[in-house]
PDB file of N, CA and C in Angstrom:
ATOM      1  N   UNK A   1      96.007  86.393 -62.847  1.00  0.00           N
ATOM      2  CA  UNK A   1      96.157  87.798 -62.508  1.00  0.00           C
ATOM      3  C   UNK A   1      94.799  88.339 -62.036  1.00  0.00           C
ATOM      4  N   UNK A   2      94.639  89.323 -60.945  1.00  0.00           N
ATOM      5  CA  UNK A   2      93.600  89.600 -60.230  1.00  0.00           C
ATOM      6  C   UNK A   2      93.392  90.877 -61.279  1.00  0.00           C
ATOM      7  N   UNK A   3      91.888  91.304 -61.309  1.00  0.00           N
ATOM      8  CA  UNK A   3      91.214  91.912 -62.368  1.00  0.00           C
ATOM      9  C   UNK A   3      90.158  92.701 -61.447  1.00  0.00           C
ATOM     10  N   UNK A   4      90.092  92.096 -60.004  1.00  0.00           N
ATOM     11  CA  UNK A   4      88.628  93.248 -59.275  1.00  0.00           C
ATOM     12  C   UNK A   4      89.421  92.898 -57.833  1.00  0.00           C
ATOM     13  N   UNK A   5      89.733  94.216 -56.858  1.00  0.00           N
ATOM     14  CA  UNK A   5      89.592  93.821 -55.461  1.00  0.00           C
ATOM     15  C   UNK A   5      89.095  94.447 -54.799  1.00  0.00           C
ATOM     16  N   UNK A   6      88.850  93.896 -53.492  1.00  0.00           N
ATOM     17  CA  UNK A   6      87.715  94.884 -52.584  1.00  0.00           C
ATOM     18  C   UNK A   6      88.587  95.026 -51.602  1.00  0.00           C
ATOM     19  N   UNK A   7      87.765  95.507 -50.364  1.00  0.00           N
ATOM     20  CA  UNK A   7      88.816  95.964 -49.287  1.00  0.00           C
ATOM     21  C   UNK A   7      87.772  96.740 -48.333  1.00  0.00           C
ATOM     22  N   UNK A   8      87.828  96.980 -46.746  1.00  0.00           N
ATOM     23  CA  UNK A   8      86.884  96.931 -46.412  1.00  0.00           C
ATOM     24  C   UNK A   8      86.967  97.148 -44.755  1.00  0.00           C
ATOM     25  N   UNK A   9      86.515  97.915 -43.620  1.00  0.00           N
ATOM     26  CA  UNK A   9      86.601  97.729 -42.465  1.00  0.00           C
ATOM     27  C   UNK A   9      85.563  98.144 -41.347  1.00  0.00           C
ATOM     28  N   UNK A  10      85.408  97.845 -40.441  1.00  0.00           N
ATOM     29  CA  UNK A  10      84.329  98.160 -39.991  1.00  0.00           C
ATOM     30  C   UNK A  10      85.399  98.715 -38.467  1.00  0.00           C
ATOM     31  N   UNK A  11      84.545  99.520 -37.345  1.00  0.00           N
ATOM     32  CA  UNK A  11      85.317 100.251 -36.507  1.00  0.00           C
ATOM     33  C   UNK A  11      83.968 100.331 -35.396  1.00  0.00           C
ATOM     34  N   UNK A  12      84.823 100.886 -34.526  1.00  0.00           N
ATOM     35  CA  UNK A  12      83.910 101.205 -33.209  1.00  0.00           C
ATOM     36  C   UNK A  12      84.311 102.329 -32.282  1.00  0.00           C
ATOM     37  N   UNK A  13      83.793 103.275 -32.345  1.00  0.00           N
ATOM     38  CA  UNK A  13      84.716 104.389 -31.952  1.00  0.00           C
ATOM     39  C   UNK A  13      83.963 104.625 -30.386  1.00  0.00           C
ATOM     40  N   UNK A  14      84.861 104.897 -29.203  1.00  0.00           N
ATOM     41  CA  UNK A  14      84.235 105.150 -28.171  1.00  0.00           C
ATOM     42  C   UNK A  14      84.485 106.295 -27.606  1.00  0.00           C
ATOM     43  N   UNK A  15      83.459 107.290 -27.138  1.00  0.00           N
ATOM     44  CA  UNK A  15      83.915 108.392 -26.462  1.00  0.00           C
ATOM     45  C   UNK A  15      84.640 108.240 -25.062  1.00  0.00           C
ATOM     46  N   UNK A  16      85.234 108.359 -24.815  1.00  0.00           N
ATOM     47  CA  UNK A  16      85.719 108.650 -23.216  1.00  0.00           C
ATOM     48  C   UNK A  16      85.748 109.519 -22.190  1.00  0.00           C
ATOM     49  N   UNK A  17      85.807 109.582 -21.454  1.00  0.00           N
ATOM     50  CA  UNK A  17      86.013 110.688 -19.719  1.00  0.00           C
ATOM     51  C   UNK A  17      86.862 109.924 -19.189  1.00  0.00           C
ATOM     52  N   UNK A  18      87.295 110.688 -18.211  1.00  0.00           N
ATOM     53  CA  UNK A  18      87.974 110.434 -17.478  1.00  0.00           C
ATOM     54  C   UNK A  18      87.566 111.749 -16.135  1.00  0.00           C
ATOM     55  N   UNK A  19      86.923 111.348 -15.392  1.00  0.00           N
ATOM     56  CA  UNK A  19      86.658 112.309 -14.515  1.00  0.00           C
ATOM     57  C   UNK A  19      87.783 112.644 -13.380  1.00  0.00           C
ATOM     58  N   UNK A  20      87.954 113.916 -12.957  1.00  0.00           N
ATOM     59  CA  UNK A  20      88.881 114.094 -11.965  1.00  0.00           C
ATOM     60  C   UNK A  20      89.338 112.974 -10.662  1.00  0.00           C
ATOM     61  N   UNK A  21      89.925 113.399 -10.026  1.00  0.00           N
ATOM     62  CA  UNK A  21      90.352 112.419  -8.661  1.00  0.00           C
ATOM     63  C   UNK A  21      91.712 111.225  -8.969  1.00  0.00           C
ATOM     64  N   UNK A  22      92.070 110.887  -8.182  1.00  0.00           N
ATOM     65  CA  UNK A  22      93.382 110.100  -7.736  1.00  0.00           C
ATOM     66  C   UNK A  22      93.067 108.566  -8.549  1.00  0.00           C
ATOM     67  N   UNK A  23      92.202 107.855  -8.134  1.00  0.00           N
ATOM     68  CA  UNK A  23      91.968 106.923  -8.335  1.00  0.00           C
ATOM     69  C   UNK A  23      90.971 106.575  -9.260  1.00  0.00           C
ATOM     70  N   UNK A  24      90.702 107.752 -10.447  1.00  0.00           N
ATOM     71  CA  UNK A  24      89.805 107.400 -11.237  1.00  0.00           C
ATOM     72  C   UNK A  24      90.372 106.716 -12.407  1.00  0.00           C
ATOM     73  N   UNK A  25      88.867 106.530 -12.923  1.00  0.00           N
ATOM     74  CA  UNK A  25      89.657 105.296 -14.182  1.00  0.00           C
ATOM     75  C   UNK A  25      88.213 106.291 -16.093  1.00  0.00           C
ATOM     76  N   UNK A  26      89.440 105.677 -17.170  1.00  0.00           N
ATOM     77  CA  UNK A  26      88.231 106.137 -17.992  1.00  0.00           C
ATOM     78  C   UNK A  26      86.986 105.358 -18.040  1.00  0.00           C
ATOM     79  N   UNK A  27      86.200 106.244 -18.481  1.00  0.00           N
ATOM     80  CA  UNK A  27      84.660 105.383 -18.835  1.00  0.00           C
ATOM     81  C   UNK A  27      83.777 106.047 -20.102  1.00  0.00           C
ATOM     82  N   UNK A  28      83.412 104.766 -20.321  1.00  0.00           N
ATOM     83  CA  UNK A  28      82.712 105.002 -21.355  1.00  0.00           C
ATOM     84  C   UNK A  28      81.405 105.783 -21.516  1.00  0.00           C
ATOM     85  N   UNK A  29      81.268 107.057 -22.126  1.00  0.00           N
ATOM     86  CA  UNK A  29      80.310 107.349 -22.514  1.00  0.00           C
ATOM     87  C   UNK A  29      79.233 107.421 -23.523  1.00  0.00           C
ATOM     88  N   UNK A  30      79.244 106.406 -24.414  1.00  0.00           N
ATOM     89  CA  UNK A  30      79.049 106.235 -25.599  1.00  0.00           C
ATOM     90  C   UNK A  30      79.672 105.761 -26.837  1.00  0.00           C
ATOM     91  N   UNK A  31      79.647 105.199 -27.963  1.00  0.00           N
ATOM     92  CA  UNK A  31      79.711 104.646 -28.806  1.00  0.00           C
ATOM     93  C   UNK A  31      78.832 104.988 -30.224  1.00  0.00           C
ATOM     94  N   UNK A  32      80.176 105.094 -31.055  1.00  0.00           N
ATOM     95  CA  UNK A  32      79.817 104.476 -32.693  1.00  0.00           C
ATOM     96  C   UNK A  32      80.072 103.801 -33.426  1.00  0.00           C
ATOM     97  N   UNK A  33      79.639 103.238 -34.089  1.00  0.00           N
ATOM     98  CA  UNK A  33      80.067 101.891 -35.167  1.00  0.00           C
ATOM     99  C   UNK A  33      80.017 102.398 -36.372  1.00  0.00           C
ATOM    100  N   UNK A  34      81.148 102.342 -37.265  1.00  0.00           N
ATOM    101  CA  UNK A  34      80.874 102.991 -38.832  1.00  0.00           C
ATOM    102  C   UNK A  34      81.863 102.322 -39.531  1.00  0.00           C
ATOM    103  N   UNK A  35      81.648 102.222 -41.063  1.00  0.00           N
ATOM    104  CA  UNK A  35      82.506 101.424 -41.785  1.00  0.00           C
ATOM    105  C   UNK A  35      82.647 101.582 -43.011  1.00  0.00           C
ATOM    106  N   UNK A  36      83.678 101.312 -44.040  1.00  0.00           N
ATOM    107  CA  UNK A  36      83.962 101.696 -45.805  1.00  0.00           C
ATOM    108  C   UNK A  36      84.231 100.444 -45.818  1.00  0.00           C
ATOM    109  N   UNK A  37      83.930 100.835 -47.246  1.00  0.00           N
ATOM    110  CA  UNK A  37      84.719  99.888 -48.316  1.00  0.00           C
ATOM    111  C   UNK A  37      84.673  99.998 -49.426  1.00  0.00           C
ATOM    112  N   UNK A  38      85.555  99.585 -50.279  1.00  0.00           N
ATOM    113  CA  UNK A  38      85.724  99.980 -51.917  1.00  0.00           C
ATOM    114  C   UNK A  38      86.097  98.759 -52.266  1.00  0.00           C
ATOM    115  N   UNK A  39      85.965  98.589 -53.675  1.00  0.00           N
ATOM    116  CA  UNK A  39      86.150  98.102 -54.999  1.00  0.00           C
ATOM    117  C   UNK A  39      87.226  98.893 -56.073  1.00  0.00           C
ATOM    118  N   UNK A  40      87.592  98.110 -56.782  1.00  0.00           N
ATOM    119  CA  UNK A  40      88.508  98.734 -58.238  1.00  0.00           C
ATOM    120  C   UNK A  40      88.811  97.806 -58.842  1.00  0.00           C
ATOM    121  N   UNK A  41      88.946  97.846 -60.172  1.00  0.00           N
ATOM    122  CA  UNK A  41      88.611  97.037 -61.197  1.00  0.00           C
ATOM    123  C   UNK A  41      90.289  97.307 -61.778  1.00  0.00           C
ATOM    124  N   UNK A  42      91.180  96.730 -62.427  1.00  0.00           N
ATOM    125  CA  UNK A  42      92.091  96.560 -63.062  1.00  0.00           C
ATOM    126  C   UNK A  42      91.937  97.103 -64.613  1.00  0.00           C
ATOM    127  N   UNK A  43      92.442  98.368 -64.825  1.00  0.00           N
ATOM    128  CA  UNK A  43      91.881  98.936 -66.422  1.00  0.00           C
ATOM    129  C   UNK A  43      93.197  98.040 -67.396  1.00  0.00           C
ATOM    130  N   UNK A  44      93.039  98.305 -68.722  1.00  0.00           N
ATOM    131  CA  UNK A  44      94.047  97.761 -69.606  1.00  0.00           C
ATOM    132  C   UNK A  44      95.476  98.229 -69.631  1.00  0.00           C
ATOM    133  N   UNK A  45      96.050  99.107 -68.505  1.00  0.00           N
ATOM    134  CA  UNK A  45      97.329  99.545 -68.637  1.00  0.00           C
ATOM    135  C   UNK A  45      97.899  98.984 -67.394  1.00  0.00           C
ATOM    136  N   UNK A  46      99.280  98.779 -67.979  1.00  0.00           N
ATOM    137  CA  UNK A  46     100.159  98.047 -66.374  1.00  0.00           C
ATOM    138  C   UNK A  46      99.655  98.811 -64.763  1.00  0.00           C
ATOM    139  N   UNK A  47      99.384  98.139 -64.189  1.00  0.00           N
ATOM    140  CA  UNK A  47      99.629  98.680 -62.520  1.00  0.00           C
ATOM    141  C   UNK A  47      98.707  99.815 -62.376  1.00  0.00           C
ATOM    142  N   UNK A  48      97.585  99.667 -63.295  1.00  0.00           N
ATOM    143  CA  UNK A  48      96.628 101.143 -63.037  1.00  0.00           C
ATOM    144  C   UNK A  48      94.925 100.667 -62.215  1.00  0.00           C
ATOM    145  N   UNK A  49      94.893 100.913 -61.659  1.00  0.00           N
ATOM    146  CA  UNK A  49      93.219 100.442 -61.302  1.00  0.00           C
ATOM    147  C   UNK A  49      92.152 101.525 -61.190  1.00  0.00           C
ATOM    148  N   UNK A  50      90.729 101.314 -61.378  1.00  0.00           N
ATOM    149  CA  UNK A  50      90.145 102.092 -61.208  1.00  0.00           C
ATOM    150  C   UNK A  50      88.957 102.070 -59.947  1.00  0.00           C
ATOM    151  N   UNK A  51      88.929 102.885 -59.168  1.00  0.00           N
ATOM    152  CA  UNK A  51      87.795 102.867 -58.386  1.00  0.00           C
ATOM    153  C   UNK A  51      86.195 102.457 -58.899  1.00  0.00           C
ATOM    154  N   UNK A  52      85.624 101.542 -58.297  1.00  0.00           N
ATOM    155  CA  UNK A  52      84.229 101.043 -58.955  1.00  0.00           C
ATOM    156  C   UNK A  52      83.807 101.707 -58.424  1.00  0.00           C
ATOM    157  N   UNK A  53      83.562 101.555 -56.746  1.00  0.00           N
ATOM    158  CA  UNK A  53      82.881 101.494 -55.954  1.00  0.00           C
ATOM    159  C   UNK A  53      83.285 102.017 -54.480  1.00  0.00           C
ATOM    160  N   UNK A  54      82.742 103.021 -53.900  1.00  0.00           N
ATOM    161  CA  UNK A  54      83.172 103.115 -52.701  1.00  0.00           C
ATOM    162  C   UNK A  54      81.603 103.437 -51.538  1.00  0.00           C
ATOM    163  N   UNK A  55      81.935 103.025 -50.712  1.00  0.00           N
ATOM    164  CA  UNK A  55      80.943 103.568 -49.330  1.00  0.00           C
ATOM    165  C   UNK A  55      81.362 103.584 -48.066  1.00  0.00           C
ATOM    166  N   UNK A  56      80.968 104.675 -47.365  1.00  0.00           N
ATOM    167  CA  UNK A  56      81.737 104.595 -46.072  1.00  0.00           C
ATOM    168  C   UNK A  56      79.955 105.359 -45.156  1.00  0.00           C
ATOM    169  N   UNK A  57      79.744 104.529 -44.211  1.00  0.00           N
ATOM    170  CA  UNK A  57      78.740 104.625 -43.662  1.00  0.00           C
ATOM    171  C   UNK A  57      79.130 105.416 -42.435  1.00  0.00           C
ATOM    172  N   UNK A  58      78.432 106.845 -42.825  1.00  0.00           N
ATOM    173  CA  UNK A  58      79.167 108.274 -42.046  1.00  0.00           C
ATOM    174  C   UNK A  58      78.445 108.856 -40.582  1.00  0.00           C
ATOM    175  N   UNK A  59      79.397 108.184 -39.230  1.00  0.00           N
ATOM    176  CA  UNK A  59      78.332 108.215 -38.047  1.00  0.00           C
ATOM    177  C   UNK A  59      77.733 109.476 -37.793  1.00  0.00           C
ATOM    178  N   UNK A  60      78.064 111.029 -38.402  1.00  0.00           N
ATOM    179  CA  UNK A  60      77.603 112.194 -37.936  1.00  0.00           C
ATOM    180  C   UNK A  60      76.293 112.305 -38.223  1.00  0.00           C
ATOM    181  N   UNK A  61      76.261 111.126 -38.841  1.00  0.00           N
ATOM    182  CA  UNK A  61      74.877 111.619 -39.781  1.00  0.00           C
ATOM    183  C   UNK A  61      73.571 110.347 -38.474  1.00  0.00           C
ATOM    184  N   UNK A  62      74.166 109.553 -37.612  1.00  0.00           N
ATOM    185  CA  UNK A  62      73.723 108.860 -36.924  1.00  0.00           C
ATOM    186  C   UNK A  62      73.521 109.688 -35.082  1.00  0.00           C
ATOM    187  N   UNK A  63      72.839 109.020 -34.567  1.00  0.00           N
ATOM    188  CA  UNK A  63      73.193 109.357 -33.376  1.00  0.00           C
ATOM    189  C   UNK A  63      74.217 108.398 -32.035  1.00  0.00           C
ATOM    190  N   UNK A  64      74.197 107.429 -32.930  1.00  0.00           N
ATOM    191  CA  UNK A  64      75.371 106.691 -31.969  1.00  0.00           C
ATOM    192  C   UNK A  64      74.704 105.685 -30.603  1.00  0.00           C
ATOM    193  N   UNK A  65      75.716 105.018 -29.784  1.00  0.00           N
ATOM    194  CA  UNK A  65      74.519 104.550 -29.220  1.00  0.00           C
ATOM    195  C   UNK A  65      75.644 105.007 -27.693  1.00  0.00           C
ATOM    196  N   UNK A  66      74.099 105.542 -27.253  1.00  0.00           N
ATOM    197  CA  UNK A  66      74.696 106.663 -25.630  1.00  0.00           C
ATOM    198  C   UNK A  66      74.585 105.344 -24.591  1.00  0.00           C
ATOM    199  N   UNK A  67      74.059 104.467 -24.555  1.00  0.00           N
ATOM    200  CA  UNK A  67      74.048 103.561 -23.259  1.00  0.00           C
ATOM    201  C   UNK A  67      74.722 102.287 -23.337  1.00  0.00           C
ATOM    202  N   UNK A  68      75.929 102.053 -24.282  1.00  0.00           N
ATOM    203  CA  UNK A  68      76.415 101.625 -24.254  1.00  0.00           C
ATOM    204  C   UNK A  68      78.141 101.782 -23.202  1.00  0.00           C
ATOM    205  N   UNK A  69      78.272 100.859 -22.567  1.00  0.00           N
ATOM    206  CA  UNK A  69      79.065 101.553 -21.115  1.00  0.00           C
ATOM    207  C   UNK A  69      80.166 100.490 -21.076  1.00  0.00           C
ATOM    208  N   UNK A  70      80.372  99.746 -22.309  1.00  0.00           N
ATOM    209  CA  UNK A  70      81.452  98.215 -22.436  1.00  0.00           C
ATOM    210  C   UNK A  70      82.926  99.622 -22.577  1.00  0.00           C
ATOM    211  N   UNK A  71      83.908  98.593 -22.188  1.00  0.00           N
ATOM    212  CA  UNK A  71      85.307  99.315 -22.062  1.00  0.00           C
ATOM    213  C   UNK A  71      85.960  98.946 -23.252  1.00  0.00           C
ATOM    214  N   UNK A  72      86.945  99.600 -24.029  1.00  0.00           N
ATOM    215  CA  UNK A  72      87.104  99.296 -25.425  1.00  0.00           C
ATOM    216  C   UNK A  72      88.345  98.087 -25.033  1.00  0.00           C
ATOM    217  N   UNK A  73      88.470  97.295 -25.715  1.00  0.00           N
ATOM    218  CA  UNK A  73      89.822  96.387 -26.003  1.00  0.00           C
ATOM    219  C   UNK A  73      90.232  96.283 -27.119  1.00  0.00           C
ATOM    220  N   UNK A  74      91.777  97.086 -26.599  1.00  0.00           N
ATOM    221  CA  UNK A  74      92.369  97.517 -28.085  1.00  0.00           C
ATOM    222  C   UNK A  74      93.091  96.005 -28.689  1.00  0.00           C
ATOM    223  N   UNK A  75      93.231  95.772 -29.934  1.00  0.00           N
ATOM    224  CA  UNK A  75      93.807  94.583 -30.395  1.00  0.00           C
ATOM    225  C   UNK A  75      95.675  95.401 -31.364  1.00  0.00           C
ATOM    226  N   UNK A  76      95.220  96.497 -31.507  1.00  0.00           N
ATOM    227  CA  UNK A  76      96.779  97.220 -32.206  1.00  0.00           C
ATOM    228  C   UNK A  76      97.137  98.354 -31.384  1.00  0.00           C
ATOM    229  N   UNK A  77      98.108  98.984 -31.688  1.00  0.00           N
ATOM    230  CA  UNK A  77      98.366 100.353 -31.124  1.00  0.00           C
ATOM    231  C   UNK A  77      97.951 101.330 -32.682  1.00  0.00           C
ATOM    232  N   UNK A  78      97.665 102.520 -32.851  1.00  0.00           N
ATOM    233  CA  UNK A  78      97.979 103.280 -33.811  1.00  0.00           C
ATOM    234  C   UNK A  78      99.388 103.428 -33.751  1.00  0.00           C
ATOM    235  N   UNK A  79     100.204 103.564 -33.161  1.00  0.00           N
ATOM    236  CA  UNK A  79     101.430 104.275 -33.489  1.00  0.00           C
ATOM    237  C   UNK A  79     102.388 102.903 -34.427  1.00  0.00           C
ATOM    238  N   UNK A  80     101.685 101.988 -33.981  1.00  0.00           N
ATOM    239  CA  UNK A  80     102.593 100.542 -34.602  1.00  0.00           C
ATOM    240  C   UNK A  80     102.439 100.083 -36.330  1.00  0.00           C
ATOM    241  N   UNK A  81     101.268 101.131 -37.010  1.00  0.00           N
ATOM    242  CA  UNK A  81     100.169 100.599 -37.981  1.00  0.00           C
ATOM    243  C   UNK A  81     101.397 101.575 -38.857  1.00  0.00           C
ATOM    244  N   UNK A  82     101.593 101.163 -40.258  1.00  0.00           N
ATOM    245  CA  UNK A  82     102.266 101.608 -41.133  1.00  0.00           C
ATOM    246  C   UNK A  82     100.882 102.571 -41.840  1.00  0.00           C
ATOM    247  N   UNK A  83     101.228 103.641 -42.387  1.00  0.00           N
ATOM    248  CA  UNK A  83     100.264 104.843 -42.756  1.00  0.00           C
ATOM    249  C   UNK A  83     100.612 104.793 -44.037  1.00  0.00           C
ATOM    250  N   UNK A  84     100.037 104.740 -45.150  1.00  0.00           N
ATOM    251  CA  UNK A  84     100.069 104.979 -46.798  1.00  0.00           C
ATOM    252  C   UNK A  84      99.188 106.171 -47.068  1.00  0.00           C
ATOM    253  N   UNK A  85      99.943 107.858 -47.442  1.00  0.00           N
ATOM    254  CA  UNK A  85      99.255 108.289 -47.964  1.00  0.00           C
ATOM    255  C   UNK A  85      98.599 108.154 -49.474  1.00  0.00           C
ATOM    256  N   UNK A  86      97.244 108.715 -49.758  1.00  0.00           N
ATOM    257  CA  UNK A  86      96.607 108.635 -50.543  1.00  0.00           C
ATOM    258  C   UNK A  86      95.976 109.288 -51.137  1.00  0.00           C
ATOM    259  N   UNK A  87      96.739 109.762 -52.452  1.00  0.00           N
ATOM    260  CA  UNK A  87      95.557 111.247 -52.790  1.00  0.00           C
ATOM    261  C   UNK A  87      94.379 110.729 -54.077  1.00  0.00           C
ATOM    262  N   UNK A  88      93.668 111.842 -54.339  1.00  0.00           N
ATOM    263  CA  UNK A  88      92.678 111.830 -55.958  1.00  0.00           C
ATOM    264  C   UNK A  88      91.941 110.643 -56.153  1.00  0.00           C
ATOM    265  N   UNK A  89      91.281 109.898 -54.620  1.00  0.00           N
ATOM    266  CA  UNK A  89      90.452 108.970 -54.732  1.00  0.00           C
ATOM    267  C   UNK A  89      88.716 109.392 -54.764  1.00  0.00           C
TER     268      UNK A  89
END
């Protein structure tokens, strides 16, 4: 029986434009990279866990990187991703 799990993701968020005209395409104006992860430990009661540990490395607090000009390639859709809300963490 598992007693500690972690969990964990890292991301890349890109700004976009899309400038006017017929034949335009988006482009990249920049980029951020930011990421969490937590821990929780298994307390002595059925099916209860407790948060150890959490961090989530918060880009507002960064400036991001502006000359980065790569085009994003998505690997999921959001609309396809099953959503679990989550409260009192």
């Amino acid at each position: 029986m598992r007693t500690k799990v972690e969990n964990g993701n890292s991301f890349k968020m890109y700004f976009m434009h899309r400038p006017p005209g017929t034949f335009s395409i988006w482009v990249t104006l920049g980029t951020v990279t930011w990421f969490w992860s937590a821990y929780a430990d298994k307390t002595g009661a059925p099916n209860e866990w407790r948060l150890s540990e959490r961090r989530i490395d918060q880009p507002a607090k960064r400036t991001g990187n502006t000359t980065d000009r790569t085009l994003p390639i998505w690997s999921a859709n959001g609309n396809e991703t099953h959503w679990v809300e989550v409260r009192n963490i």
